[in-house]
Protein backbone atom coordinates (compact mmCIF):
# COMPACT_ATOMS: atom_id res chain seq x y z
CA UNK A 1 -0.59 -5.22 28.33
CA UNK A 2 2.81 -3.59 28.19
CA UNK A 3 3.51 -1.28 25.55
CA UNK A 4 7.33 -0.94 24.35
CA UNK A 5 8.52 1.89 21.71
CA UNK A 6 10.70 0.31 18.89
CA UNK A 7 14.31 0.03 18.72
CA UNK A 8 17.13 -1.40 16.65
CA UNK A 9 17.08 -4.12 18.94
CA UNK A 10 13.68 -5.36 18.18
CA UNK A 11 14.32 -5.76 14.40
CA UNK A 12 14.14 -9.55 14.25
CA UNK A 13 11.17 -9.56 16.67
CA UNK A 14 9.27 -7.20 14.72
CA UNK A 15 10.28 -8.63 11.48
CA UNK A 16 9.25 -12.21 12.29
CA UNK A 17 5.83 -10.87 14.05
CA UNK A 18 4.76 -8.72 10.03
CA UNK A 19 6.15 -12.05 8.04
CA UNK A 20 3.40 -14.29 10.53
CA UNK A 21 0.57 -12.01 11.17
CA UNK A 22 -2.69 -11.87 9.44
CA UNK A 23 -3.39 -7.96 8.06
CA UNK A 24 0.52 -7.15 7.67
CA UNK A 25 3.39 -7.15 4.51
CA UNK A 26 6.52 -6.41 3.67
CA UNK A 27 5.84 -2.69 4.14
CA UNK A 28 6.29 -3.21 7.59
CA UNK A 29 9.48 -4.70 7.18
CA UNK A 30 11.76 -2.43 8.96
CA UNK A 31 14.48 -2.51 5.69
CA UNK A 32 11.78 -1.22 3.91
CA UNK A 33 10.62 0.89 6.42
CA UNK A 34 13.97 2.10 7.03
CA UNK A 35 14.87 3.42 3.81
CA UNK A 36 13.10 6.61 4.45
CA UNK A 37 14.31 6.92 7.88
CA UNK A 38 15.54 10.18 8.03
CA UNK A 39 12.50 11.82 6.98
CA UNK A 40 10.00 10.45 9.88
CA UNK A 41 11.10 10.50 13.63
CA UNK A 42 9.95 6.79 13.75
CA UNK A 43 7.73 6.02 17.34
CA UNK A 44 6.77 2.37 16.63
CA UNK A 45 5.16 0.45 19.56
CA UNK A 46 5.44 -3.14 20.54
CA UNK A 47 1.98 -4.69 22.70
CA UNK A 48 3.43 -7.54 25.23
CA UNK A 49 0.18 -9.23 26.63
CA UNK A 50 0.50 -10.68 30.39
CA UNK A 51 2.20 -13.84 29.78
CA UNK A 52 5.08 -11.44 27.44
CA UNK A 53 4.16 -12.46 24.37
CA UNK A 54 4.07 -10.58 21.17
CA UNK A 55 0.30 -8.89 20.51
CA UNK A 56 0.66 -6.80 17.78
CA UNK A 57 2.97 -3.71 16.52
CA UNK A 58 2.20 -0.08 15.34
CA UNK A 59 4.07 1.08 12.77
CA UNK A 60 4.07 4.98 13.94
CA UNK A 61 6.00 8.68 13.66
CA UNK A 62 5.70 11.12 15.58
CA UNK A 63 5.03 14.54 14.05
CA UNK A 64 5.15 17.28 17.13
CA UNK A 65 2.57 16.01 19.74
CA UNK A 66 0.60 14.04 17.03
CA UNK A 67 1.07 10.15 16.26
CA UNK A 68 0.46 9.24 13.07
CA UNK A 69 0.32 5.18 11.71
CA UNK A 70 2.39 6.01 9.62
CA UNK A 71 3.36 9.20 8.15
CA UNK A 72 5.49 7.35 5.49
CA UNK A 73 3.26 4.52 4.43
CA UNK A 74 0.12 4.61 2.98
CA UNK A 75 -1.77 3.03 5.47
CA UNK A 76 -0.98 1.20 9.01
CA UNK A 77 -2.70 0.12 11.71
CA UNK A 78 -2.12 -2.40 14.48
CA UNK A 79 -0.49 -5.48 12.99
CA UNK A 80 -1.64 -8.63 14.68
CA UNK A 81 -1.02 -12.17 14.32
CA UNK A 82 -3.88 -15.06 14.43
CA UNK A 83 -3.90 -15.08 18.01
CA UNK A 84 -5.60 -11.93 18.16
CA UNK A 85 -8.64 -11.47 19.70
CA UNK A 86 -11.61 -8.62 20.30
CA UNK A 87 -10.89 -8.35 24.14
CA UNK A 88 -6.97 -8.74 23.33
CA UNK A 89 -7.44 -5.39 20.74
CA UNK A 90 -9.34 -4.01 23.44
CA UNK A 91 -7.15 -4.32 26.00
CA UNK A 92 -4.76 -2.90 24.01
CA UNK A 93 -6.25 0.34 22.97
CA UNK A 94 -6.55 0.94 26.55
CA UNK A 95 -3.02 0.39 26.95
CA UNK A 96 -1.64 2.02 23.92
CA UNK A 97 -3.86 5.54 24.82
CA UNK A 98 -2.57 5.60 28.37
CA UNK A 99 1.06 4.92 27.65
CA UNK A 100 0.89 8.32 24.64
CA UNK A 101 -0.80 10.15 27.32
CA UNK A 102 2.11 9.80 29.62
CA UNK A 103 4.29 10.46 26.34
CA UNK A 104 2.88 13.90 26.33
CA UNK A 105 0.80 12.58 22.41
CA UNK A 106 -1.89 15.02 22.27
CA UNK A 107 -3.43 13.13 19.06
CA UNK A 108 -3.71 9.77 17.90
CA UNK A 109 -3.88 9.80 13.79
CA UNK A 110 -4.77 5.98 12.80
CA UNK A 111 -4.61 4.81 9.34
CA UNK A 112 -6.75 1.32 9.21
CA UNK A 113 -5.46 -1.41 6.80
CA UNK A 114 -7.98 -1.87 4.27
CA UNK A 115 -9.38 -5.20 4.77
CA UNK A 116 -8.78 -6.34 1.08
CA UNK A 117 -5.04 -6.57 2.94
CA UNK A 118 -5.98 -8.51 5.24
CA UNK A 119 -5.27 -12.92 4.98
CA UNK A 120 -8.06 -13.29 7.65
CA UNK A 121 -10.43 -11.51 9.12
CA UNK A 122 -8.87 -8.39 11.54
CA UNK A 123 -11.52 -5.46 12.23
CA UNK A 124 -10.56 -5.85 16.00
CA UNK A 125 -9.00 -2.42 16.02
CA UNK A 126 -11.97 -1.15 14.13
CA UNK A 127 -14.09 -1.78 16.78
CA UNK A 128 -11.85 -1.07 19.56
CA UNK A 129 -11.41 2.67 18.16
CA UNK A 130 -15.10 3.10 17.94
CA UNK A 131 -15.32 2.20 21.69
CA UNK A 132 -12.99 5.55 22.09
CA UNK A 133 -14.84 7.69 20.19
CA UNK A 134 -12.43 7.57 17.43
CA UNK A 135 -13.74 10.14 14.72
CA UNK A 136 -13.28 9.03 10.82
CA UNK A 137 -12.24 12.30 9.69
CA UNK A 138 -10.93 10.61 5.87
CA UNK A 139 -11.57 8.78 3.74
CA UNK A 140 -9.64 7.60 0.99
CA UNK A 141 -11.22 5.84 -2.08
CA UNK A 142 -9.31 3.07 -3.68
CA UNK A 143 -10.05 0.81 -6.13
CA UNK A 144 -9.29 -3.37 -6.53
CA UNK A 145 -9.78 -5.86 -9.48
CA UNK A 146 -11.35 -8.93 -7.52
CA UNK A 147 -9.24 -11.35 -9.52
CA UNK A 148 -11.20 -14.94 -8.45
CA UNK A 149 -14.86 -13.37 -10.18
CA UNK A 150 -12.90 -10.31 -12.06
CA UNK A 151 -15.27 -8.03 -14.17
CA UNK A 152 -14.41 -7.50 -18.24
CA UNK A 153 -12.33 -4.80 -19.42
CA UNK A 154 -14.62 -2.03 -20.84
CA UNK A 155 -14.15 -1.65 -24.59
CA UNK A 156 -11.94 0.42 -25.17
CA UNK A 157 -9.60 -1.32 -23.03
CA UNK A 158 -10.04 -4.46 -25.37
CA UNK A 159 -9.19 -2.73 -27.76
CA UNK A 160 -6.21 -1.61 -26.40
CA UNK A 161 -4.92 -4.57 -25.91
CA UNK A 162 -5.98 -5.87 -29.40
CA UNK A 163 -3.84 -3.06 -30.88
CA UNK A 164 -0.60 -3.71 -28.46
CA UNK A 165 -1.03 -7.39 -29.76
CA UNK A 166 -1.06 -6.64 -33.50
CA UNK A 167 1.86 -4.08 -33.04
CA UNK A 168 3.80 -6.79 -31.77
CA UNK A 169 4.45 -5.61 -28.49
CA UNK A 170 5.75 -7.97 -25.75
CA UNK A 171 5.30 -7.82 -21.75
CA UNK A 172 7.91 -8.81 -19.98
CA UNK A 173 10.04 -8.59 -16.40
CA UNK A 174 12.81 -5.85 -16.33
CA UNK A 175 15.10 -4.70 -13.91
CA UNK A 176 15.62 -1.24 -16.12
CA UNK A 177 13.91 1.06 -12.86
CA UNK A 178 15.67 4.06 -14.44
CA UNK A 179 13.73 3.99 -18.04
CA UNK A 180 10.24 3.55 -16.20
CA UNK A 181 10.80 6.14 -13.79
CA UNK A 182 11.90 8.44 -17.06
CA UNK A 183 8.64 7.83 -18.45
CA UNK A 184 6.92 8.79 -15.27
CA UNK A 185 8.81 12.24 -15.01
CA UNK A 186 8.08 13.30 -18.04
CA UNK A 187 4.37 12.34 -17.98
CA UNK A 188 4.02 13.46 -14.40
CA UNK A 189 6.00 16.95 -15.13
CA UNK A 190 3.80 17.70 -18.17
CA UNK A 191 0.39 16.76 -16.94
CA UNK A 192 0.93 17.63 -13.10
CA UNK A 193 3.51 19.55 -12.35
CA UNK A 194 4.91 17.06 -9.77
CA UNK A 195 7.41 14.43 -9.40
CA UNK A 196 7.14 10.83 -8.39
CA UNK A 197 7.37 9.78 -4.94
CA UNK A 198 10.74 7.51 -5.34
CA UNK A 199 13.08 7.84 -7.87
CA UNK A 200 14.58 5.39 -9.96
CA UNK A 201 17.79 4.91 -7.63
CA UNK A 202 14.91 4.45 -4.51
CA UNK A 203 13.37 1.97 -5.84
CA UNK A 204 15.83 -0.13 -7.45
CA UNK A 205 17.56 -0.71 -4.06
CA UNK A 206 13.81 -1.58 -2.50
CA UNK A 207 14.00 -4.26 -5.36
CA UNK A 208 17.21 -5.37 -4.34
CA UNK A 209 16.24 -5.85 -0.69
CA UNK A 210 12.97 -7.27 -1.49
CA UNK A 211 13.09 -8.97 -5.03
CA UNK A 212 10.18 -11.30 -4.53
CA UNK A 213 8.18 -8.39 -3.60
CA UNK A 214 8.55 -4.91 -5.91
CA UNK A 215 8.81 -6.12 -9.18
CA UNK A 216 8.38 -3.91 -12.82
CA UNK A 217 6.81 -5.90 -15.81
CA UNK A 218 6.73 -3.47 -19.20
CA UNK A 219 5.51 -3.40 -22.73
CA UNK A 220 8.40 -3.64 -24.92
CA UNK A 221 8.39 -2.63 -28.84
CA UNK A 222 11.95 -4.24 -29.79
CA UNK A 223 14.12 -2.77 -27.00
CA UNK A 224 12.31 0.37 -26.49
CA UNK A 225 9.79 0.56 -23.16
CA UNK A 226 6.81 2.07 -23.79
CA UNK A 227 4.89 1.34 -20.42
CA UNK A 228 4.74 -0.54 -17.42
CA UNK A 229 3.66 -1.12 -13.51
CA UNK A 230 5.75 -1.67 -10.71
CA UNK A 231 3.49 -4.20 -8.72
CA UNK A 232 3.84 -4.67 -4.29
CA UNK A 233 3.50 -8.26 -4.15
CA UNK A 234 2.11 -9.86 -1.12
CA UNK A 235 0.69 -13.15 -1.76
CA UNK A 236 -2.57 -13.46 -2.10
CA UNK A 237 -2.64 -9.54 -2.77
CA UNK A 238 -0.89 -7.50 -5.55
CA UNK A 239 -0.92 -4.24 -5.44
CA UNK A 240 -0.08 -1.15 -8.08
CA UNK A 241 2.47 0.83 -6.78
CA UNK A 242 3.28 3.26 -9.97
CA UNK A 243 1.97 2.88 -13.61
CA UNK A 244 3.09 4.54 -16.74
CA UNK A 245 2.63 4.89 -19.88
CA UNK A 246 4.30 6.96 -22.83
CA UNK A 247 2.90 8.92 -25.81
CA UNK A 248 4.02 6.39 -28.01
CA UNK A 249 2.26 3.88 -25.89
CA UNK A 250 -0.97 5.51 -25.23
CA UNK A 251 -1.49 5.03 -29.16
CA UNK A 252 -0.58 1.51 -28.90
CA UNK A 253 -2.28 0.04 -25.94
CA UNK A 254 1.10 -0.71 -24.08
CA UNK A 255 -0.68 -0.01 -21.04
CA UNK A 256 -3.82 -2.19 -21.44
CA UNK A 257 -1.75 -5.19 -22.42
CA UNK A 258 0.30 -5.06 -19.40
CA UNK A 259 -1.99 -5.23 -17.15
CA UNK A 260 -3.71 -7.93 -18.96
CA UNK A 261 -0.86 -9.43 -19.00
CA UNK A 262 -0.75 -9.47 -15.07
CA UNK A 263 -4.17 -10.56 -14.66
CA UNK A 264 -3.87 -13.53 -16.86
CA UNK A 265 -0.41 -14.55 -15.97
CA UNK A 266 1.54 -14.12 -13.09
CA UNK A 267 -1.04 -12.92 -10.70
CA UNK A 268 -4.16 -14.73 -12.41
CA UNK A 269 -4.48 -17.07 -9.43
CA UNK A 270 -4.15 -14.28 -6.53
CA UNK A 271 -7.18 -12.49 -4.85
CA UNK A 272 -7.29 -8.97 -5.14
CA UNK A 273 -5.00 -6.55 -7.26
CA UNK A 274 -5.00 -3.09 -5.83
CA UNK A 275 -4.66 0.28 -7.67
CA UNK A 276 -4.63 3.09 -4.73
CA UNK A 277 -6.57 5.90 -4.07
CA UNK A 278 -7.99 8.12 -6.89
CA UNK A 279 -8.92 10.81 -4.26
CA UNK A 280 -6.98 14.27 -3.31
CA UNK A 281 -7.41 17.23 -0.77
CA UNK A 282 -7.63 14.62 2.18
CA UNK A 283 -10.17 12.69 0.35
CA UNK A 284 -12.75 15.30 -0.25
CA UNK A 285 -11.93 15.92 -4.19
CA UNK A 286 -12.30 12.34 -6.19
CA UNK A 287 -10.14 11.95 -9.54
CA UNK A 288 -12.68 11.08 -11.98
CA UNK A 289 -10.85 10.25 -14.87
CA UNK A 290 -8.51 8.43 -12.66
CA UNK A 291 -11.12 6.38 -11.16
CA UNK A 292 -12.73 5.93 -14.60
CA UNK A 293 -9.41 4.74 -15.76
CA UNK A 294 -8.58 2.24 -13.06
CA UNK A 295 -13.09 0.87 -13.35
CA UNK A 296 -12.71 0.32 -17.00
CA UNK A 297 -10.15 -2.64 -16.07
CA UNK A 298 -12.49 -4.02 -13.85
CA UNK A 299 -11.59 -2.38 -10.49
CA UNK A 300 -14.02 -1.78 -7.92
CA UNK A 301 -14.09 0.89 -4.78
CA UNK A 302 -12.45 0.03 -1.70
CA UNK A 303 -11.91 2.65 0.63
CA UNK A 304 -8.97 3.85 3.10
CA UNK A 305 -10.19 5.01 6.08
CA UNK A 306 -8.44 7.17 8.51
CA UNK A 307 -9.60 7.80 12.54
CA UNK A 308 -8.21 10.22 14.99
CA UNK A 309 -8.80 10.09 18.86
CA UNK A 310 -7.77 13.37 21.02
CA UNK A 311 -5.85 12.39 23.90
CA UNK A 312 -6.11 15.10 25.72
């Protein structure tokens, strides 16, 4: 197994390999990848198996001596395409280890891809890093609405959505990134003190690049936006990357009726829509309102493991 670290010149490769493999998505892409560039010093690897084919790809940055999957994303593990076998993953752990060692990586920090991500089965690497002694030293919980046998709303979440309905309120596609990312300042500043992760101008130029993938579906009353969700869409997966929701539209339900909205209609036939970790101080402290929040639509627990493997 060779091992190559990424460069500009392996863009198409690597882009090809993520579009055909069976646990990756547009995350991976390097445009998306690359739009926060200058933050990570990016230390991607390529796997070449003996006959120089592709094997898989790490998205990875290096932070001092340590290698995280990657420090930018969420989660990301080895990417691997249907071809990929136990033996093959464990050839390539070997591999992979060695060639940090010689890199002078003093600590391997591996984000697994939750397996609701993944179009077929792909564990491989979850086995391979137990036969290293990897140690899971997080764990994230998430949450997912299993949309083919999806559970009720709770209650109170009906009747949010019976009051957006008699208000009048209508769901619909928007491209207006700057008055749903005002919404989430505001609510964000007042209840936490923090700011979102991307700002409006961030994320409408992710949309531009990848306009079949990060999409924003609101709550309108008239022309006025009371809430919405940006959703990560990688078919048969949909996942919630921000949702807000305004006074006004706390009172109104313009929440609950957009993402009943999204359950009934545009992603009604997918598999699983995601909602992201409810969890804090590295896992350790779970959001129970949060989680209570996300359950009441119907969402479940899946969790986000993280392993680490001392290299030296």
């Amino acid at each position: 197994m060779r091992v190559v670290r990424y460069e500009a010149c392996h863009e198409e490769i690597w882009n090809r390999h993520i579009r055909e493999s069976k646990n990756g998505s547009f995350l991976f892409d390097r445009g998306y990848m690359g739009y926060h560039a200058e933050r990570f010093t990016d230390h991607s690897l390529l796997f070449f198996d003996e006959r120089d084919r592709l094997a898989g790809v790490l998205p990875a940055s290096l932070h001092g001596t340590e290698l995280v999957s990657h420090g930018g994303l969420t989660y990301g593990g080895i990417v691997s395409n249907e071809d990929m076998k136990t033996s093959t993953m464990v050839r390539l752990f070997d591999a992979m280890l060695g060639f940090l060692r010689a890199q002078g990586v003093s600590r391997l920090c591996y984000k697994a891809i939750p397996h609701i991500f993944h179009r077929i089965p792909a564990d491989e690497d979850l086995y391979a890093l137990f036969l290293h002694d990897a140690r899971l030293y997080r764990r994230d919980a998430s949450s997912a609405i299993y949309l083919p046998d999806r559970l009720r709303f709770a209650k109170g979440k009906r009747e949010g959505v019976r009051k957006a309905n008699k208000a009048g309120l209508v769901v619909s596609e928007s491209l207006d990134f700057e008055s749903f990312f005002a919404i989430g300042e505001k609510l964000m500043r007042e209840r936490h003190g923090l700011a979102p992760v991307h700002s409006s101008d961030e994320m409408s130029r992710l949309a531009t690049l990848f306009p079949e993938n990060i999409r924003l579906h609101a709550s309108f009353s008239g022309n006025q936006m009371l809430a919405g969700a940006i959703t990560y869409v990688f078919a048969p997966f949909v996942h919630l990357q921000y949702m807000y929701n305004c006074d006004e539209g706390m009172e109104l339900g313009a929440l609950d009726l957009v993402l009943d909205h999204l359950i009934t209609g545009p992603y009604g036939s997918f598999k699983y829509l995601s909602f992201g970790v409810s969890t804090e101080d590295g896992g350790r402290f779970l959001n129970q309102g949060l989680m209570h929040q996300k359950e009441m639509f119907g969402a479940r627990s899946v969790v986000h493991d993280f392993y680490e493997i001392n290299l030296t």
